[in-house]
Protein backbone atom coordinates (compact mmCIF):
# COMPACT_ATOMS: atom_id res chain seq x y z
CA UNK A 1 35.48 127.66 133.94
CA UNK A 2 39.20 128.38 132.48
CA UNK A 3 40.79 131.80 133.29
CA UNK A 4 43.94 132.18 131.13
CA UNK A 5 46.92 133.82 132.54
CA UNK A 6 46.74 137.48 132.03
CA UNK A 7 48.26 140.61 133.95
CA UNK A 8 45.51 140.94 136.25
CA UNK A 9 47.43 144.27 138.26
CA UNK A 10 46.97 143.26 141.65
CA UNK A 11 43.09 142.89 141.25
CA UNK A 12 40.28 139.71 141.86
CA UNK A 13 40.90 137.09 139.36
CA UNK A 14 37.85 135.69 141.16
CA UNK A 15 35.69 138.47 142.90
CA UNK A 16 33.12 138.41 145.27
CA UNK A 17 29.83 136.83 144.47
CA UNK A 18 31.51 135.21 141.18
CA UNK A 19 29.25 133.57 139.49
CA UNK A 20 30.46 130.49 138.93
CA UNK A 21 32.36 129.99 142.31
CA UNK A 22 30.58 132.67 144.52
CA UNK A 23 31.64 130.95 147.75
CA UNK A 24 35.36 131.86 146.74
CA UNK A 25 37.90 134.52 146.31
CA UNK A 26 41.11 134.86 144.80
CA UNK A 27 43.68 137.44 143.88
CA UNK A 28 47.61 137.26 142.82
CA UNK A 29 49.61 140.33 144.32
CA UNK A 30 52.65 141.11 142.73
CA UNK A 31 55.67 143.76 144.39
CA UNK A 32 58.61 144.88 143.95
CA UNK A 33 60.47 145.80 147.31
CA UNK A 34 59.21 147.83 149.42
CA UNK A 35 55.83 148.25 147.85
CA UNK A 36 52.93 147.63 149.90
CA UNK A 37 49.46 146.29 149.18
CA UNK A 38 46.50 146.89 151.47
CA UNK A 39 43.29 144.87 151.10
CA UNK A 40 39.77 144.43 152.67
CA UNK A 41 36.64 141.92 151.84
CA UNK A 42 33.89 142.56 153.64
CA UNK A 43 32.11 139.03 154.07
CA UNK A 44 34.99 136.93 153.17
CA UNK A 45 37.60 135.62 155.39
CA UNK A 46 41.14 135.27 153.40
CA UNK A 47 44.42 133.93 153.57
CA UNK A 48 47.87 135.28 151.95
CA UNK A 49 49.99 133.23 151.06
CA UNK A 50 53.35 133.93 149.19
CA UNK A 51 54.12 132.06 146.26
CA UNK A 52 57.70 133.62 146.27
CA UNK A 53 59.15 135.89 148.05
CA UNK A 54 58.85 137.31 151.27
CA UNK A 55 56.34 139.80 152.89
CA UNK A 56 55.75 141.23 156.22
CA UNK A 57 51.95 141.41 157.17
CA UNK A 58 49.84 143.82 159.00
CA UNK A 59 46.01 142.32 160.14
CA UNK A 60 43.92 145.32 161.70
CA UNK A 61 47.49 146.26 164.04
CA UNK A 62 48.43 142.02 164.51
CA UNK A 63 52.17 141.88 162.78
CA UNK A 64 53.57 139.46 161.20
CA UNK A 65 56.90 139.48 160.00
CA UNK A 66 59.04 137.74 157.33
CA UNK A 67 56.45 135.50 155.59
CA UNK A 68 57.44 133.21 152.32
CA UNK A 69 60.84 132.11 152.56
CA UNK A 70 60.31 130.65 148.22
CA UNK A 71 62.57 132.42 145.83
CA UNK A 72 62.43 130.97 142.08
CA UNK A 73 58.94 128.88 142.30
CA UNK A 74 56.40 126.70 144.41
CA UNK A 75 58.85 123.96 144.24
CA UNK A 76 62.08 126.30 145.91
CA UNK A 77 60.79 125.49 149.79
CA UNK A 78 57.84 124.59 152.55
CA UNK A 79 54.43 127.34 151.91
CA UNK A 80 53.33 130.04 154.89
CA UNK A 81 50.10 132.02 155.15
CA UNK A 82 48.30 134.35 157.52
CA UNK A 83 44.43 133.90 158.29
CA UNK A 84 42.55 136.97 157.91
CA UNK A 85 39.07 137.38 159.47
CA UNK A 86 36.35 138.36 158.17
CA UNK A 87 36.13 141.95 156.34
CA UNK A 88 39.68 142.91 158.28
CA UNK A 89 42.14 145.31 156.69
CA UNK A 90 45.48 143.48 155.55
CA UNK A 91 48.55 145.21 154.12
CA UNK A 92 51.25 143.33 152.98
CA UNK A 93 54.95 144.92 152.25
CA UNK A 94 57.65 143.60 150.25
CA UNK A 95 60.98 142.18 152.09
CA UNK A 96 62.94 140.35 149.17
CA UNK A 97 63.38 141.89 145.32
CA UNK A 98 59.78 140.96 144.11
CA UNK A 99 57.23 138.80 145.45
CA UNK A 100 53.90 136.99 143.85
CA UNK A 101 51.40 136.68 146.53
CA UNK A 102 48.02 134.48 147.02
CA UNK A 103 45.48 135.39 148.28
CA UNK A 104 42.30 133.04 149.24
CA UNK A 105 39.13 133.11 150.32
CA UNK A 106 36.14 131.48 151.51
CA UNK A 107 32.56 132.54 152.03
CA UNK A 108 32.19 134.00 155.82
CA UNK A 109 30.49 136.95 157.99
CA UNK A 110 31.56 136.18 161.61
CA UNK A 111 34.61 137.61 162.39
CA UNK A 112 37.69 135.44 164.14
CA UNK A 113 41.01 135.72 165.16
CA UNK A 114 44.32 136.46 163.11
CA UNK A 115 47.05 134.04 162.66
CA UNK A 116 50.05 132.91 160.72
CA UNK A 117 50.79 129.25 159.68
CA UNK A 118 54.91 128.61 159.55
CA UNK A 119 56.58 125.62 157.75
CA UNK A 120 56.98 123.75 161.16
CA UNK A 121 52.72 123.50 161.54
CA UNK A 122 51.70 122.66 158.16
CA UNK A 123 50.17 119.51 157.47
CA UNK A 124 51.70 116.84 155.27
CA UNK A 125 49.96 114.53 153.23
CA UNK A 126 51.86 112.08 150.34
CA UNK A 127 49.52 109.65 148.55
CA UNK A 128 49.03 107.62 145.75
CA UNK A 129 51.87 105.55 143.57
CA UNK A 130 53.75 106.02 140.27
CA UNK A 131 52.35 102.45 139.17
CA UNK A 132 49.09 103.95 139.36
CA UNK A 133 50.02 107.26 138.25
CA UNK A 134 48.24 109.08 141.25
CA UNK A 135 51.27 110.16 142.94
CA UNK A 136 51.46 113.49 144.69
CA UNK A 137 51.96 115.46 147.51
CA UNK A 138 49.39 118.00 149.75
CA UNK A 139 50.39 120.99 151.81
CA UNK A 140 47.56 121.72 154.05
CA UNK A 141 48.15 125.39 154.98
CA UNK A 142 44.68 125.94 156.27
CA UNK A 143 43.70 122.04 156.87
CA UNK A 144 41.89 120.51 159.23
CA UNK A 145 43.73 121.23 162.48
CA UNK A 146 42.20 125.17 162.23
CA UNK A 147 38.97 123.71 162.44
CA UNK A 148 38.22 126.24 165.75
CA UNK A 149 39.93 129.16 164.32
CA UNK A 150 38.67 129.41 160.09
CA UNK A 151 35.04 129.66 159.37
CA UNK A 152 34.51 128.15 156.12
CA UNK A 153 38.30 128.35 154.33
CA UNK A 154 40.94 125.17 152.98
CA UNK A 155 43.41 126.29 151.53
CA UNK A 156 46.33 123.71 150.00
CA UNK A 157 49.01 123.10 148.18
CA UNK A 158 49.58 120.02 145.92
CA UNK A 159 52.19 118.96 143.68
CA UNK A 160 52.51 116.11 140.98
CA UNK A 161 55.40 113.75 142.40
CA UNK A 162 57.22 112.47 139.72
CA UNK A 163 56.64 113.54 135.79
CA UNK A 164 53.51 113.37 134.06
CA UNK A 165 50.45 111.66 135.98
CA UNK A 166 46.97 112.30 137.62
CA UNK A 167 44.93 114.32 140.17
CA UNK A 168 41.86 114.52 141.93
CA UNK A 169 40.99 110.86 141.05
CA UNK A 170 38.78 108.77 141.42
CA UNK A 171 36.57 111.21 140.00
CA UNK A 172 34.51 113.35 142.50
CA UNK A 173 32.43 116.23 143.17
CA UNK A 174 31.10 118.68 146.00
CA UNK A 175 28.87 120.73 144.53
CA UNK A 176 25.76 120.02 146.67
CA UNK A 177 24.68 119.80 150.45
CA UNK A 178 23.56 116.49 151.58
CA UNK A 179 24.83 115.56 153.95
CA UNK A 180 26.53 112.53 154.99
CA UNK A 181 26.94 112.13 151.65
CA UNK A 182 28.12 115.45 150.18
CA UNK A 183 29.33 118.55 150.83
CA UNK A 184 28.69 122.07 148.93
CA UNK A 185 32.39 123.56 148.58
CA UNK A 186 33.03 126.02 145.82
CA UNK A 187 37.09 125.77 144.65
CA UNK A 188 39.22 127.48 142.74
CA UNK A 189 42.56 126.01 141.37
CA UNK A 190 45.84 127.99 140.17
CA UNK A 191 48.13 126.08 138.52
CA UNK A 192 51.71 125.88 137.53
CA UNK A 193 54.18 123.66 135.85
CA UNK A 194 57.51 123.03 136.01
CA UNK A 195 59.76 123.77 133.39
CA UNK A 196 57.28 126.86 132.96
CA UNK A 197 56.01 125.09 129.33
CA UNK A 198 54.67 122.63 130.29
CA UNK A 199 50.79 121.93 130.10
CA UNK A 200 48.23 119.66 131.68
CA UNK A 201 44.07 119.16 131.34
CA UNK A 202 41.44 119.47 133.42
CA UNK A 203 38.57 117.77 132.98
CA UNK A 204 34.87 118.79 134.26
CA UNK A 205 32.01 115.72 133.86
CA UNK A 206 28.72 116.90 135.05
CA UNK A 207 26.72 113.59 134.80
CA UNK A 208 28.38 110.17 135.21
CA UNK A 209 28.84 108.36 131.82
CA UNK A 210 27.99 111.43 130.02
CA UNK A 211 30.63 113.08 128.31
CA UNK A 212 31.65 116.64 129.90
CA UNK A 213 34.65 119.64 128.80
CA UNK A 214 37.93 119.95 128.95
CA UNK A 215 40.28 122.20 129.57
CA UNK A 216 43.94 122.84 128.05
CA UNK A 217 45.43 124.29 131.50
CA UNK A 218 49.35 126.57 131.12
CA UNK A 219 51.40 127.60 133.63
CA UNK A 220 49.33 130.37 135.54
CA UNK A 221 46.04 129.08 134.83
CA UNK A 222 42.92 129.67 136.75
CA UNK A 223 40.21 126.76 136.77
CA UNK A 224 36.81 127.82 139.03
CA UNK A 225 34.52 124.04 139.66
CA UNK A 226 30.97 125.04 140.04
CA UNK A 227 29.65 121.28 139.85
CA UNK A 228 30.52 117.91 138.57
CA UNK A 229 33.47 115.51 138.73
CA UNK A 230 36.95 116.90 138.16
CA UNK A 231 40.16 115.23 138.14
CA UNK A 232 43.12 116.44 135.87
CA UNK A 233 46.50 115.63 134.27
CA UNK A 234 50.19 116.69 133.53
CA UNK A 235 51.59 116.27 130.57
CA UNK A 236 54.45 113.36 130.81
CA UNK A 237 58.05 114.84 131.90
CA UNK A 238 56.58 117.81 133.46
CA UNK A 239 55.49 118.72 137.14
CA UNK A 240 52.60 120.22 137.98
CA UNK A 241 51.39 122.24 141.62
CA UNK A 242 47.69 123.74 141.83
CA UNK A 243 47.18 126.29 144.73
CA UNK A 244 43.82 125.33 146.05
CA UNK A 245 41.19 127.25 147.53
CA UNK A 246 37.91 125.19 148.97
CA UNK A 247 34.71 127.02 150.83
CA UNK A 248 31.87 125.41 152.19
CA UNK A 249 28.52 126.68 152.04
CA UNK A 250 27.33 125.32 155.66
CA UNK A 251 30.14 123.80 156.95
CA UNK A 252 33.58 123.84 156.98
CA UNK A 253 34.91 120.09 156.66
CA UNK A 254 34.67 118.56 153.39
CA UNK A 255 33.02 115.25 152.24
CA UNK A 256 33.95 114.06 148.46
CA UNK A 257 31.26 112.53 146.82
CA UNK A 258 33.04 109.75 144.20
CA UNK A 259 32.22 109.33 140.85
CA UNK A 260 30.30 105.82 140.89
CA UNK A 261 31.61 104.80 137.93
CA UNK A 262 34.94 105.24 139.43
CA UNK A 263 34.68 104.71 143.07
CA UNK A 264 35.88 101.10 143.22
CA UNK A 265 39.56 102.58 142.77
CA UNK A 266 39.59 104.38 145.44
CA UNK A 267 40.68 100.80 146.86
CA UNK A 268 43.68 100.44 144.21
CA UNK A 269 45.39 103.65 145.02
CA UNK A 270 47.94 104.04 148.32
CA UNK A 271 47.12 105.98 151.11
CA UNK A 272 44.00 108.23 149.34
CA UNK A 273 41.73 107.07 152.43
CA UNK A 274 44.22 108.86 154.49
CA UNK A 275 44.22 111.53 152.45
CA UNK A 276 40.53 112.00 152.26
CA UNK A 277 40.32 111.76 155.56
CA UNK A 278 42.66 114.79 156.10
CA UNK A 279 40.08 117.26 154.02
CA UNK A 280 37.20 116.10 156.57
């Protein structure tokens, strides 16, 4: 499902029990300085995580200051979050001029510990080639070295390297648990481009060799992947980032199941194995 940009006032773009993603959540928070924004999702653990700007965070009385360090866009600096349990009261206040805010979540009734990721502990993951046109870049905020601390919640950050190119392929879904082959993990993508006009598709195949929909995805865009196979593109001379939520239905760590079709590429393309390996 496509969710144009629209002013959504500091409220769920993606609610609980959605449903088309009902494992996920998702809100944008925008403030001016010195406005605050308190939160609370009873069955869902979260993350915030500034897009720009820079907030200081309060987690049931756990503080923590001077998150974000972006100004312009996605591409002006390294991501930060905070991990917030399960049903726990966040506020978030306002630091720089204006801030845009994530906020992610997964799926999750038992109730953890908070924390806050910095630039220094987030995990780095470059893949792919421009001769194959798979060439990007993935900032694991919540990746797999939380594995003891996040119930059921990846979030990431990944960016087109170069202009123009493709994503998420080979082709592959994780819409169903059976296991070791698959995984059941809701996910929710927003996206943005760079210059802001830019455009990309995303493309949703529910049966292999059967033809599936498409999606004409703008800067701000919200895609929601219920089931099938889903890689997508950028336009050529444009970047493109998607902020990326995942939540598992039984387990955290995720297992791709590739397109079969497609599969045999995953052997033409630099470093993916790494890379998939990194989501497990």
């Amino acid at each position: 499902m496509h969710i144009a940009p629209y002013d959504n006032q500091n409220k769920p773009i993606v609610d609980v029990e959605s449903s088309t993603v009902p494992l996920n959540y998702f809100n944008i928070v925008k403030l001016k300085k010195g406005q605050a924004f308190e939160y609370q999702v009873p069955g869902y653990e979260t993350c915030i995580v500034p897009a720009t700007g820079t907030v200081d965070i309060d987690v049931e009385g756990v503080a923590f200051a001077a998150l974000g360090n972006r100004v312009e866009d996605v591409w002006g600096g390294e991501p930060e979050g905070a991990y917030v349990p399960s049903g726990a009261k966040a506020t978030m206040v306002c630091m720089s001029e204006d801030a845009e805010v994530f906020i992610a979540g997964a799926k999750y009734d038992k109730v953890l510990e908070p924390f806050d990721v910095r630039t220094a502990e987030l995990d780095l993951v470059q893949y792919g080639s421009d001769e194959t046109k798979t060439h990007r870049k993935i900032k694991h905020i919540l990746g797999t070295k939380y594995h003891d601390k996040v119930g059921r919640l990846l979030v990431s950050e990944l960016f087109t390297v170069g202009e123009g190119g493709w994503s998420g392929f080979p082709s592959h879904k994780h819409d169903t648990d059976r296991l070791p082959d698959e995984t059941r993990h809701d996910e929710t993508y927003n996206f943005r481009f760079k210059p802001k006009h830019g455009s990309g598709v995303q493309m949703l195949q529910r049966v292999d060799n059967e033809s599936g929909d498409a999606y004409h995805i703008v800067d701000g865009s919200t895609i929601c992947l219920d089931n099938g196979y889903h890689p997508c593109a950028v336009l050529p001379g444009y970047q493109m980032y998607y902020f990326t939520i995942l939540a598992g239905l039984s387990q955290r760590s995720l297992v791709q199941y590739f397109q079969p079709t497609h599969a045999y590429q995953i052997e033409t393309i630099p470093g993916i194995k790494d890379m998939i390996a990194k989501f497990k």
